[in-house]
PDB file of N, CA and C in Angstrom:
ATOM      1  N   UNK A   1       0.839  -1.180   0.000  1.00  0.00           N
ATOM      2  CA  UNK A   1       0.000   0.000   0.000  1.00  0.00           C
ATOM      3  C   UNK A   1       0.885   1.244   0.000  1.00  0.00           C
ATOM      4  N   UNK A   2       0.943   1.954  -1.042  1.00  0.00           N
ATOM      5  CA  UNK A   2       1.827   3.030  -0.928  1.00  0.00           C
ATOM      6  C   UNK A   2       0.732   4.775  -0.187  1.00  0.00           C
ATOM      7  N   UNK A   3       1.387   5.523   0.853  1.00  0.00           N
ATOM      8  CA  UNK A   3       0.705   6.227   0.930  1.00  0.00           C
ATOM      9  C   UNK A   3       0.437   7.539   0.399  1.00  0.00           C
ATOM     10  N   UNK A   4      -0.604   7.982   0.837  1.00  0.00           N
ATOM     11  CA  UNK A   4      -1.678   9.300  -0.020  1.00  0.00           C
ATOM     12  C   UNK A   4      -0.478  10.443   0.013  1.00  0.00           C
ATOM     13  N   UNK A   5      -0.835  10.936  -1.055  1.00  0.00           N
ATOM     14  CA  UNK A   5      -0.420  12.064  -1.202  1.00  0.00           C
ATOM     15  C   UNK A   5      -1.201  12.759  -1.505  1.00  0.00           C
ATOM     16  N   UNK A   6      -0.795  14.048  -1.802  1.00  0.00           N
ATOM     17  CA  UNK A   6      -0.320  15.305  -0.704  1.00  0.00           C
ATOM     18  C   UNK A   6      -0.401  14.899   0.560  1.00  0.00           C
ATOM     19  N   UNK A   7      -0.290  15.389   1.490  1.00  0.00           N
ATOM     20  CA  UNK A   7       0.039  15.508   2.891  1.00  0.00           C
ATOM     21  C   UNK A   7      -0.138  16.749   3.419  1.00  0.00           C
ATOM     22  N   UNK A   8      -1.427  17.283   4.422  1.00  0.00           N
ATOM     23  CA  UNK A   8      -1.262  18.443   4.652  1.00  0.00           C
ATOM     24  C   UNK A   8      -1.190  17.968   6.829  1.00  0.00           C
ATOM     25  N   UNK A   9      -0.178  18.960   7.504  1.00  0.00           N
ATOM     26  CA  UNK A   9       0.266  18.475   9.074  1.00  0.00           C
ATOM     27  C   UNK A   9       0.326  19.808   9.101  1.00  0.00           C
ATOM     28  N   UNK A  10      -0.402  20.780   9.979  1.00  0.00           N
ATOM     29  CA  UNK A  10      -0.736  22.046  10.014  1.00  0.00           C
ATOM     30  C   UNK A  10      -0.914  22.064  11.670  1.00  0.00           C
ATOM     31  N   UNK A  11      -0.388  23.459  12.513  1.00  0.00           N
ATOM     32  CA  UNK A  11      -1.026  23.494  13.749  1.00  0.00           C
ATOM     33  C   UNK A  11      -1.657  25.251  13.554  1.00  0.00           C
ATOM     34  N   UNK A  12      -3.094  25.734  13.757  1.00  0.00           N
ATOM     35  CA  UNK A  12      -3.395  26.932  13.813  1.00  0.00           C
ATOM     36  C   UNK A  12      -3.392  27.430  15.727  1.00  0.00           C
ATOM     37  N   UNK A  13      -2.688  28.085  16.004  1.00  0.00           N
ATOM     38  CA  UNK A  13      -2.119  28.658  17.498  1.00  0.00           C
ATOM     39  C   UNK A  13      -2.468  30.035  17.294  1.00  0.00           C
ATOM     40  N   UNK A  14      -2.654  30.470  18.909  1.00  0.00           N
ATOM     41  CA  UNK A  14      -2.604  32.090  18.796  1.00  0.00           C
ATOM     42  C   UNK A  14      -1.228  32.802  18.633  1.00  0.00           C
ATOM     43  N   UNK A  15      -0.700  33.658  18.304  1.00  0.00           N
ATOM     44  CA  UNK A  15       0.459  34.192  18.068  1.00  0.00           C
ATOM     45  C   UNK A  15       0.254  35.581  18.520  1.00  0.00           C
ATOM     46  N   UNK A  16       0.447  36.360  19.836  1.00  0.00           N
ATOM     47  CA  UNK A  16       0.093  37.577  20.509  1.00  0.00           C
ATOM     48  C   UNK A  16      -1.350  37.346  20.441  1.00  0.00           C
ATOM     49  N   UNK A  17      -1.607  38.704  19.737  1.00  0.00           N
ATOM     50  CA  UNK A  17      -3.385  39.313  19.407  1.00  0.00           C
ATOM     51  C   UNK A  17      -3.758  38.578  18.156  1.00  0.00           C
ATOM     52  N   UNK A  18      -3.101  37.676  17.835  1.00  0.00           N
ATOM     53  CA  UNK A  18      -3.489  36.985  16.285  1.00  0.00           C
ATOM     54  C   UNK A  18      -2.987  35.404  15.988  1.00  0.00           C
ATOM     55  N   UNK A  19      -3.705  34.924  14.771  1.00  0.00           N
ATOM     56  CA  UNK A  19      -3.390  33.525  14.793  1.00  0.00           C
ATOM     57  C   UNK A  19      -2.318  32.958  13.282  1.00  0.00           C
ATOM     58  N   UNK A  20      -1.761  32.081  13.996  1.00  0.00           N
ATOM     59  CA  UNK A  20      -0.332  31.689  12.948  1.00  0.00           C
ATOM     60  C   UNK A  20      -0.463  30.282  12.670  1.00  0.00           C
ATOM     61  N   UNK A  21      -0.526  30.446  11.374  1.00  0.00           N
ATOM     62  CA  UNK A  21      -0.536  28.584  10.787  1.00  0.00           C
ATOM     63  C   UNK A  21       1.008  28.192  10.928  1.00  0.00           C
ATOM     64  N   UNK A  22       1.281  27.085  11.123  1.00  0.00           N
ATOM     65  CA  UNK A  22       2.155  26.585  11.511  1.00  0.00           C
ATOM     66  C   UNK A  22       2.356  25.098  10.369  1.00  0.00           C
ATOM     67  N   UNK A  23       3.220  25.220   9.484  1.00  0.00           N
ATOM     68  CA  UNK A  23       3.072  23.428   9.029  1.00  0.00           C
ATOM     69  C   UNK A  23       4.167  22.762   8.833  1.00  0.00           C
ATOM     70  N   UNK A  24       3.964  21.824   9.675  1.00  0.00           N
ATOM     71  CA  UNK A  24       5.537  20.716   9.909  1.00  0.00           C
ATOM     72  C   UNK A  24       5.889  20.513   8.314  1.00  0.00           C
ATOM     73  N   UNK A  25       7.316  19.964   8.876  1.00  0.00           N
ATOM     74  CA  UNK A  25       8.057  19.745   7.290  1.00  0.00           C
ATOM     75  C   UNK A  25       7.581  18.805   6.598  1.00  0.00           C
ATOM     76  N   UNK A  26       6.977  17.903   6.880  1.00  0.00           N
ATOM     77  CA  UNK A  26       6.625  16.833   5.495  1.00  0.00           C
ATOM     78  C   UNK A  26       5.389  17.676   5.219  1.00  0.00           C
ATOM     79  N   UNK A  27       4.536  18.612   5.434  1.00  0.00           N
ATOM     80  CA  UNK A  27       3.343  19.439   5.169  1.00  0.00           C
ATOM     81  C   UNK A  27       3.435  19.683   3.607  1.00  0.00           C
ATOM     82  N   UNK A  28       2.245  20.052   2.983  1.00  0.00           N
ATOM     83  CA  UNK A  28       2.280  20.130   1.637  1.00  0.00           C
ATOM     84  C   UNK A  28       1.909  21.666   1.605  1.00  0.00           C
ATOM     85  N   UNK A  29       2.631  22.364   1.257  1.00  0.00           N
ATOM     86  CA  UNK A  29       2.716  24.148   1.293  1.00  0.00           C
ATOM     87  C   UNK A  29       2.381  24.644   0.235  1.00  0.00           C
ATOM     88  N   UNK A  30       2.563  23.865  -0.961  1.00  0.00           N
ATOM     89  CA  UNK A  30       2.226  24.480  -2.247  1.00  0.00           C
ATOM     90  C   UNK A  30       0.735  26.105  -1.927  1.00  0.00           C
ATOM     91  N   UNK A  31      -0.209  25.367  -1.439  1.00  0.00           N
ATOM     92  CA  UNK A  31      -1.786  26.074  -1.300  1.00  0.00           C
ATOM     93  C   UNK A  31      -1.691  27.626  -0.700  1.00  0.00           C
ATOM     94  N   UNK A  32      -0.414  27.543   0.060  1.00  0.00           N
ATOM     95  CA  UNK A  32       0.037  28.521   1.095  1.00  0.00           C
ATOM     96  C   UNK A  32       1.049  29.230   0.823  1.00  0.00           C
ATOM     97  N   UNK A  33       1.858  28.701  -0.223  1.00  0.00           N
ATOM     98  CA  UNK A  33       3.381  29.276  -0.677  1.00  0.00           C
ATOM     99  C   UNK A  33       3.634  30.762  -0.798  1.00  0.00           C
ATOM    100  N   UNK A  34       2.752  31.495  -1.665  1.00  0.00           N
ATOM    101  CA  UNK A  34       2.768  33.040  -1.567  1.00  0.00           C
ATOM    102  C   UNK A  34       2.626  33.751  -0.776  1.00  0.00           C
ATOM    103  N   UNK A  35       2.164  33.098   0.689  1.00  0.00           N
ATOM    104  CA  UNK A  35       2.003  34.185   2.024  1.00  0.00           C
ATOM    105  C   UNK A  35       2.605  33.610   2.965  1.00  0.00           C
ATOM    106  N   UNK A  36       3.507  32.558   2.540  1.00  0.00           N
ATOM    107  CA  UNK A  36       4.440  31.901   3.912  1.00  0.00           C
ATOM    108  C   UNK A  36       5.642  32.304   3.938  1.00  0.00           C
ATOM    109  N   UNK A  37       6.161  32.392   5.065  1.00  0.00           N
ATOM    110  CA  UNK A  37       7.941  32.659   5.401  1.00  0.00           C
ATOM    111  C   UNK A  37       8.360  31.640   4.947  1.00  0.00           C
ATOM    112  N   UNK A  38       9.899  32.032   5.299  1.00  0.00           N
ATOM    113  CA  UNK A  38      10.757  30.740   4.832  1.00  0.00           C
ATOM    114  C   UNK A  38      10.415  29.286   5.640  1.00  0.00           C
ATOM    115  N   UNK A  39       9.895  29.395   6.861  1.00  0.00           N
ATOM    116  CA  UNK A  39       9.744  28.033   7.401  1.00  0.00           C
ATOM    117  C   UNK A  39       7.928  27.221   6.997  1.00  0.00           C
ATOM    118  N   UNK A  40       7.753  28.517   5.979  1.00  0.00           N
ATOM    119  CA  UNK A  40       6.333  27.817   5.294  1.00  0.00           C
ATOM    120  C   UNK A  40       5.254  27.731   6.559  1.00  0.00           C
ATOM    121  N   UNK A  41       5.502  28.550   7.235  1.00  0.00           N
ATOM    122  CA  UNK A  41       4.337  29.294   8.397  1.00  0.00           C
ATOM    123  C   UNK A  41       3.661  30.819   7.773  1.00  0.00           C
ATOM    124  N   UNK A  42       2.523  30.954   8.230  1.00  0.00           N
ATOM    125  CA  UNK A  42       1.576  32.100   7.690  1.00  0.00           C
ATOM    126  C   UNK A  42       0.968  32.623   9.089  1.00  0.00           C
ATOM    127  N   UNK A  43       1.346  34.389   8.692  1.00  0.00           N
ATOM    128  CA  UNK A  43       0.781  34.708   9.631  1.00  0.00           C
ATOM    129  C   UNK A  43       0.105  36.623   8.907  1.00  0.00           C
ATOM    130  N   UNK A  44      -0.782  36.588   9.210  1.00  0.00           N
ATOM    131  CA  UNK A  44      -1.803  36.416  10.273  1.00  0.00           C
ATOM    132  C   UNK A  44      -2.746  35.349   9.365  1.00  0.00           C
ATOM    133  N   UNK A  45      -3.228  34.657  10.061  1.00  0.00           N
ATOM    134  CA  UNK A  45      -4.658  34.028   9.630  1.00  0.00           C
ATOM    135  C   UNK A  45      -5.613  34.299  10.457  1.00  0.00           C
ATOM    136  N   UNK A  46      -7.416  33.917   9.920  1.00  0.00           N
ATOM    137  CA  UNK A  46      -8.222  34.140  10.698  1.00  0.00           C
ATOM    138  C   UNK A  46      -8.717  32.977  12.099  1.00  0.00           C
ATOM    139  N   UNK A  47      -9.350  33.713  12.841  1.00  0.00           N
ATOM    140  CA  UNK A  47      -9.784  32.559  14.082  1.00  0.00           C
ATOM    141  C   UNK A  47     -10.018  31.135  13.214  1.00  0.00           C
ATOM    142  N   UNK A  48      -9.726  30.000  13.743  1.00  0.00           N
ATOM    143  CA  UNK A  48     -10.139  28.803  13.296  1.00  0.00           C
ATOM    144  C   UNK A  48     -11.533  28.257  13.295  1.00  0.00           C
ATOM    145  N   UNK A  49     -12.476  28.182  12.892  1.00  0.00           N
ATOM    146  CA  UNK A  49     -14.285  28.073  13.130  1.00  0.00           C
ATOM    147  C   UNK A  49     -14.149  26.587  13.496  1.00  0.00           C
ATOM    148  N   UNK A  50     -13.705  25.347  14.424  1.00  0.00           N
ATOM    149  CA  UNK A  50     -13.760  23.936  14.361  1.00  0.00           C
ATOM    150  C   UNK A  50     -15.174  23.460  13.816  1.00  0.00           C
ATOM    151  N   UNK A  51     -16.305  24.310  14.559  1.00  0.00           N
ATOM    152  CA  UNK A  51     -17.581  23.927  13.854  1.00  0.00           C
ATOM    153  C   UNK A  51     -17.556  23.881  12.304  1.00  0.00           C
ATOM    154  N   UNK A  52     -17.215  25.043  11.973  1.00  0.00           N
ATOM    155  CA  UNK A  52     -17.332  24.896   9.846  1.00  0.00           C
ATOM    156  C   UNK A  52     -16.510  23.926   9.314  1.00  0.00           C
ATOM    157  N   UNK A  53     -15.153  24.031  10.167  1.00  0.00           N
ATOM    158  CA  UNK A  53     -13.872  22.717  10.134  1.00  0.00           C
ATOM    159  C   UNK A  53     -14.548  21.680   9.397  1.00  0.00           C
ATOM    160  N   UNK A  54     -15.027  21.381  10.865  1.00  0.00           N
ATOM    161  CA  UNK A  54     -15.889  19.846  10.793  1.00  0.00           C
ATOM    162  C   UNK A  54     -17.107  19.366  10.032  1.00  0.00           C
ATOM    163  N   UNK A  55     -18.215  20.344   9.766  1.00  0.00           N
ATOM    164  CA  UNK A  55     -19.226  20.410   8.530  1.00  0.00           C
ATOM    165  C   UNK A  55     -18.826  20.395   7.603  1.00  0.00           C
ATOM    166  N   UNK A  56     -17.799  20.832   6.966  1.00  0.00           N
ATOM    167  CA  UNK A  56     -16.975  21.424   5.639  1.00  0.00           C
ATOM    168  C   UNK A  56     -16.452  19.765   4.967  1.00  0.00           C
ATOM    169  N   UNK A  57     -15.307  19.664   6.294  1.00  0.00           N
ATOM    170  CA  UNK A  57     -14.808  18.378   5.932  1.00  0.00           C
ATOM    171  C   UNK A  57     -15.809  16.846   5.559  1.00  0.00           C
ATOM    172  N   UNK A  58     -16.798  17.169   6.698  1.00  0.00           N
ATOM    173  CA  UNK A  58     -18.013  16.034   6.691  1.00  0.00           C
ATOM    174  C   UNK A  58     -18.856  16.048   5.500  1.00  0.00           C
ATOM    175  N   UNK A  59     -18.849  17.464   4.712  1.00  0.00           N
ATOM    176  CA  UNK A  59     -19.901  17.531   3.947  1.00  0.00           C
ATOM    177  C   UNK A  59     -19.139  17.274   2.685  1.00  0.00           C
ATOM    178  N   UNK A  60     -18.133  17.158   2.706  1.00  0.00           N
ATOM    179  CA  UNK A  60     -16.999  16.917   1.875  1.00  0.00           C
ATOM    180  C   UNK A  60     -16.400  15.890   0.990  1.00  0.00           C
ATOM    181  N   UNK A  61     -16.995  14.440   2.409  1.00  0.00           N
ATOM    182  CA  UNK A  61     -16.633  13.386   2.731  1.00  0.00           C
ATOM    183  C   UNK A  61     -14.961  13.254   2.658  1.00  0.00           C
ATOM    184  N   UNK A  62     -14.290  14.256   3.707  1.00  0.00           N
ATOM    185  CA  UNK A  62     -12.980  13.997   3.561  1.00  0.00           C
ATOM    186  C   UNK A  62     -12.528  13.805   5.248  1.00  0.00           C
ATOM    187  N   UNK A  63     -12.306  12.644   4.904  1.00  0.00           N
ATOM    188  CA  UNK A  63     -11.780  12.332   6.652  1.00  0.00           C
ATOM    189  C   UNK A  63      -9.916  12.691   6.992  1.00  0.00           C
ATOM    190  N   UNK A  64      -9.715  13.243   8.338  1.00  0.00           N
ATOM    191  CA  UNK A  64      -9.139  14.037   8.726  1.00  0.00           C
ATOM    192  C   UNK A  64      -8.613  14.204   9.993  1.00  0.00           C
ATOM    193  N   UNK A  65      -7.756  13.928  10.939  1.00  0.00           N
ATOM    194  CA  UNK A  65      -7.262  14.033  11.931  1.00  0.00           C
ATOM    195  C   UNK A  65      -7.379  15.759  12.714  1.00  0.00           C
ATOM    196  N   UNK A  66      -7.580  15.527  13.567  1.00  0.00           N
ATOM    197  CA  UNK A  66      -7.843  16.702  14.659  1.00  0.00           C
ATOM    198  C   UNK A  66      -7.776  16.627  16.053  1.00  0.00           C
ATOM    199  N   UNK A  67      -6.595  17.413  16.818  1.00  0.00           N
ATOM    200  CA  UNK A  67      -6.477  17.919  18.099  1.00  0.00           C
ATOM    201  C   UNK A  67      -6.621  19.676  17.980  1.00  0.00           C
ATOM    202  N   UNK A  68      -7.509  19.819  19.279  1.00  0.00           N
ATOM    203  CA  UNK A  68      -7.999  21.172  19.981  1.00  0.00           C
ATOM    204  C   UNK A  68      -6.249  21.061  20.762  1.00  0.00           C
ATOM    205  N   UNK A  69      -6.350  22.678  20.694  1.00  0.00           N
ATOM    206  CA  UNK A  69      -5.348  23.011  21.710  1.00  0.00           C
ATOM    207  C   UNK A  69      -6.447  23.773  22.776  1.00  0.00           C
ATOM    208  N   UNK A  70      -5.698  24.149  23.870  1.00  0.00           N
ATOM    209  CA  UNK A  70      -6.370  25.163  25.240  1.00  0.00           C
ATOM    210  C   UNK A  70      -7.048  26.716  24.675  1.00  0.00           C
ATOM    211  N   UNK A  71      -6.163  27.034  23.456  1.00  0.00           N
ATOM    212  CA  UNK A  71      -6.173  28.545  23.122  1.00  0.00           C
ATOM    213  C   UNK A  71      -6.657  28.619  22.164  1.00  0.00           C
ATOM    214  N   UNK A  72      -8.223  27.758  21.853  1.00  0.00           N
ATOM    215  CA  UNK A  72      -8.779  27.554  20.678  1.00  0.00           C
ATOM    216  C   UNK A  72      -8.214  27.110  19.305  1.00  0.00           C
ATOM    217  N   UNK A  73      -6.630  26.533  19.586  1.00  0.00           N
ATOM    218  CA  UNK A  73      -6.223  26.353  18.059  1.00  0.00           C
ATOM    219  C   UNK A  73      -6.926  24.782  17.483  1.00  0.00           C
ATOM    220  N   UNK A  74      -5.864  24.688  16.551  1.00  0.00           N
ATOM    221  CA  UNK A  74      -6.322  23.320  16.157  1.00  0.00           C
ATOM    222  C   UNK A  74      -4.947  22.843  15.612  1.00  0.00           C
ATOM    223  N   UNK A  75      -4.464  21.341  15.862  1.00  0.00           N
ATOM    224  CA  UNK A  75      -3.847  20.878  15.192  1.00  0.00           C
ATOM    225  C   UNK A  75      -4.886  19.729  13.793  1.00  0.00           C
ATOM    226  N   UNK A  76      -3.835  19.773  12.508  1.00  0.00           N
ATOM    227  CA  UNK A  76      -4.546  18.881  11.613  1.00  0.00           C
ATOM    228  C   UNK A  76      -3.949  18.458  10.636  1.00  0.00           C
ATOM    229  N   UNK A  77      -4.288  16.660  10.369  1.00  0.00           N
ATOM    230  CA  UNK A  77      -3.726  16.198   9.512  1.00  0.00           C
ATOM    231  C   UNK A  77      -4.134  15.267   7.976  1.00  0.00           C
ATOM    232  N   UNK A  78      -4.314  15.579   7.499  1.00  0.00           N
ATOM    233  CA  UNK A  78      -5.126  15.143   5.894  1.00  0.00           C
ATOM    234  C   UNK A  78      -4.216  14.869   5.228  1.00  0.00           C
ATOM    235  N   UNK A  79      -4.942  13.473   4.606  1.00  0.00           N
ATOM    236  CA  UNK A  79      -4.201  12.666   3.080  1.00  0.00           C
ATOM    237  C   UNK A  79      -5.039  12.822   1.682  1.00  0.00           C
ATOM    238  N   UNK A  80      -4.240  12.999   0.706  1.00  0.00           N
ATOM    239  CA  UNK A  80      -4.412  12.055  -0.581  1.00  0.00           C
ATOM    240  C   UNK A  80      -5.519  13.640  -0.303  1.00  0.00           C
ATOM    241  N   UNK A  81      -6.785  12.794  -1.187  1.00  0.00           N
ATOM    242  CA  UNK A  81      -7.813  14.293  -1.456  1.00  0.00           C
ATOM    243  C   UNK A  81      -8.390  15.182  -0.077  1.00  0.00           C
ATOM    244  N   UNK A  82      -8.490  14.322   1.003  1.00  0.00           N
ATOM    245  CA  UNK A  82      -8.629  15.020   2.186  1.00  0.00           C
ATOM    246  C   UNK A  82      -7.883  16.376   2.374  1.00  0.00           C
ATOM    247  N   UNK A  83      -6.209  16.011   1.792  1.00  0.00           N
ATOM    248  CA  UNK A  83      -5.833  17.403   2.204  1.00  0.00           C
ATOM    249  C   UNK A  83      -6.018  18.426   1.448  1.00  0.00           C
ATOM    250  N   UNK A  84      -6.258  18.145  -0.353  1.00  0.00           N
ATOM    251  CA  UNK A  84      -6.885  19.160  -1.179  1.00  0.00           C
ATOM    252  C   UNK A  84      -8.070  19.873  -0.436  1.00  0.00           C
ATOM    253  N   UNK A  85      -9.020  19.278  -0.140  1.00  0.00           N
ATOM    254  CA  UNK A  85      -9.992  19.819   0.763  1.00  0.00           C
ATOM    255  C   UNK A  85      -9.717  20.621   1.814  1.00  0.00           C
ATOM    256  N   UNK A  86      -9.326  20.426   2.669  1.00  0.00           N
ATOM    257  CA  UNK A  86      -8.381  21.222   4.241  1.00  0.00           C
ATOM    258  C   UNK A  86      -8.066  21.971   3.384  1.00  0.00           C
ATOM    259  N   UNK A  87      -6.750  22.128   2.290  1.00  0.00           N
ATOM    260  CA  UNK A  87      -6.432  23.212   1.723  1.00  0.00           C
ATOM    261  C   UNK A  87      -7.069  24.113   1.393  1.00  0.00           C
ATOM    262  N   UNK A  88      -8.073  24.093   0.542  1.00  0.00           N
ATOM    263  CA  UNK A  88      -9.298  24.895   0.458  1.00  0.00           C
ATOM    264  C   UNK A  88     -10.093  25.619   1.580  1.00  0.00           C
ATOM    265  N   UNK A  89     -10.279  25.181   2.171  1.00  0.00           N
ATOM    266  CA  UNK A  89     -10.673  25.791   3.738  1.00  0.00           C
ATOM    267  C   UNK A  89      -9.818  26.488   4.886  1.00  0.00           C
ATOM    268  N   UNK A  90      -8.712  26.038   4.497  1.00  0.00           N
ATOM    269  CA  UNK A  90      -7.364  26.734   5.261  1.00  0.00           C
ATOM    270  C   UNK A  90      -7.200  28.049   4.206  1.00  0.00           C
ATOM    271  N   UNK A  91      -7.666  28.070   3.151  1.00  0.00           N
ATOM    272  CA  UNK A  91      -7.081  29.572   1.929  1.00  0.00           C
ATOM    273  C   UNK A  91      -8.288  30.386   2.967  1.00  0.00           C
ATOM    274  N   UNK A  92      -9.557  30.342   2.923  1.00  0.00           N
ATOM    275  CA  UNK A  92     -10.543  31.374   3.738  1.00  0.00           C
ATOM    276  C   UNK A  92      -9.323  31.941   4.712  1.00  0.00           C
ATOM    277  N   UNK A  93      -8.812  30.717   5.574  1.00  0.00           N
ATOM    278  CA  UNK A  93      -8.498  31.569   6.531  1.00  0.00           C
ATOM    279  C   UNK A  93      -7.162  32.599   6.318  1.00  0.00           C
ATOM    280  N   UNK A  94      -6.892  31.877   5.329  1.00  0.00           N
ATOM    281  CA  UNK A  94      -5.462  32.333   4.655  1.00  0.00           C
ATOM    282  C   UNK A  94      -5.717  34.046   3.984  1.00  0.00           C
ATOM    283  N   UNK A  95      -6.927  34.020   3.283  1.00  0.00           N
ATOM    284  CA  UNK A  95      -7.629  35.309   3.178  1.00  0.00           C
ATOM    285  C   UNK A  95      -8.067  36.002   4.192  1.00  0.00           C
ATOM    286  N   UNK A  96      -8.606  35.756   5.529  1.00  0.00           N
ATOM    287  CA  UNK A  96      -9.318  36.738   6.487  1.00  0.00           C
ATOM    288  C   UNK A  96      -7.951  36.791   7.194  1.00  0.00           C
ATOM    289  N   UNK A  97      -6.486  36.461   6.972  1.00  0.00           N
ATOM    290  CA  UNK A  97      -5.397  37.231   7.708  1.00  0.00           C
ATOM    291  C   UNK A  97      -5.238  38.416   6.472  1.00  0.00           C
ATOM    292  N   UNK A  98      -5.480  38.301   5.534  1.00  0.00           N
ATOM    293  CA  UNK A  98      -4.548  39.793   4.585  1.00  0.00           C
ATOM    294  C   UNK A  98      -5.908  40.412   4.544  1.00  0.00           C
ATOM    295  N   UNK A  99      -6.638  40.361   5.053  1.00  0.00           N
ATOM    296  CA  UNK A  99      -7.945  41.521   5.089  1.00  0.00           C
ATOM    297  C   UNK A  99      -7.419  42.772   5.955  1.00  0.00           C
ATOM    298  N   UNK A 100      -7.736  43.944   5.373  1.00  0.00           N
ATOM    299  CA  UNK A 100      -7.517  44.999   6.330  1.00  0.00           C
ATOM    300  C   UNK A 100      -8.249  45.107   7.225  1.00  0.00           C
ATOM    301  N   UNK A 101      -8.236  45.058   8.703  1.00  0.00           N
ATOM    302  CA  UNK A 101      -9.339  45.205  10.049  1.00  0.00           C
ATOM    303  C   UNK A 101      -9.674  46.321   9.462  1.00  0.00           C
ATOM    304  N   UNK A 102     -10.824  46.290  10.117  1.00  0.00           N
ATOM    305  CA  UNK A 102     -12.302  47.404   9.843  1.00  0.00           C
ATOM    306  C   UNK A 102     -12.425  47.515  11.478  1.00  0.00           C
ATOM    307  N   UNK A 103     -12.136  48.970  11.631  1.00  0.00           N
ATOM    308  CA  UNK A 103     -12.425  49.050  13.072  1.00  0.00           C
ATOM    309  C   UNK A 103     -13.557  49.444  13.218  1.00  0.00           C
ATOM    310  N   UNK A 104     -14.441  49.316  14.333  1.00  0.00           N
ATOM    311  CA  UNK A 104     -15.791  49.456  14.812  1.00  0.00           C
ATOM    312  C   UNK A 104     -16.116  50.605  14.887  1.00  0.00           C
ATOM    313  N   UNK A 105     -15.009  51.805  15.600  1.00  0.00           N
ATOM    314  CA  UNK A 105     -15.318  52.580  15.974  1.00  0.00           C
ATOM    315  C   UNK A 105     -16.218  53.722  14.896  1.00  0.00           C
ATOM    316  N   UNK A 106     -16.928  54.724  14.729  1.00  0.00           N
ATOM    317  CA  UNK A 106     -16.831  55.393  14.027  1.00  0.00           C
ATOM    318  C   UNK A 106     -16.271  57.029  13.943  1.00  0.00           C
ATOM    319  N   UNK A 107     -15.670  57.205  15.171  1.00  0.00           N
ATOM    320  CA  UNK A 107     -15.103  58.473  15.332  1.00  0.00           C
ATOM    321  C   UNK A 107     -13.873  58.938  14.226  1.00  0.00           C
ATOM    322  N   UNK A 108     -14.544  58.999  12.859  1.00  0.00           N
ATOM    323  CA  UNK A 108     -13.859  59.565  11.825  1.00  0.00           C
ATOM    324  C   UNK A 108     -13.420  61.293  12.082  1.00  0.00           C
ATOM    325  N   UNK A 109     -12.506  61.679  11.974  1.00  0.00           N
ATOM    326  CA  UNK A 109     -12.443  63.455  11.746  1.00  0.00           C
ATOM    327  C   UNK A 109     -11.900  63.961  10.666  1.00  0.00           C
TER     328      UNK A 109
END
């Protein structure tokens, strides 16, 4: 049995006031390449939703490894088309880090 490829091994953590994808070295970076440092980490990304995570992937039918950290992150690991999928759902978040904040306030002058 030879195994799946791609390979996506990702941890999303808080990093200060914001959240940082993190993906071990056998990780498949291609999806992420234009907004990662040299160690193929991205930062800022958006909060992690585990609820949409998990609907997304389920509705998907792409099965998928998952540990919660304490600080709402998530660790995660996907094969073969599973991780095409994750990939896709990791770009959202990959997009709501290069969004410019919109602050609430409205005290324009």
């Amino acid at each position: 049995m030879t195994p799946q490829t791609p390979v996506i091994d990702v941890l999303i953590a808080r990093d200060g006031d914001a959240w940082r994808l993190y993906s071990a070295p056998r990780s498949w970076r291609t999806p992420f390449s234009l907004h990662a440092d040299e160690r193929g980490d991205v930062y800022p990304v958006g909060r992690p939703d585990i609820a949409d995570l998990d609907r997304f992937m389920w509705e998907t039918d792409s099965p998928f490894e998952r540990r919660l950290t304490p600080d709402g992150g998530v660790e995660m690991v996907a094969r073969g088309r599973s991780a095409v999928m994750l990939a896709q759902w990791l770009q959202e978040l990959v997009r709501q880090g290069r969004r410019p904040s919109t602050g609430t306030s409205s005290g324009a002058t």
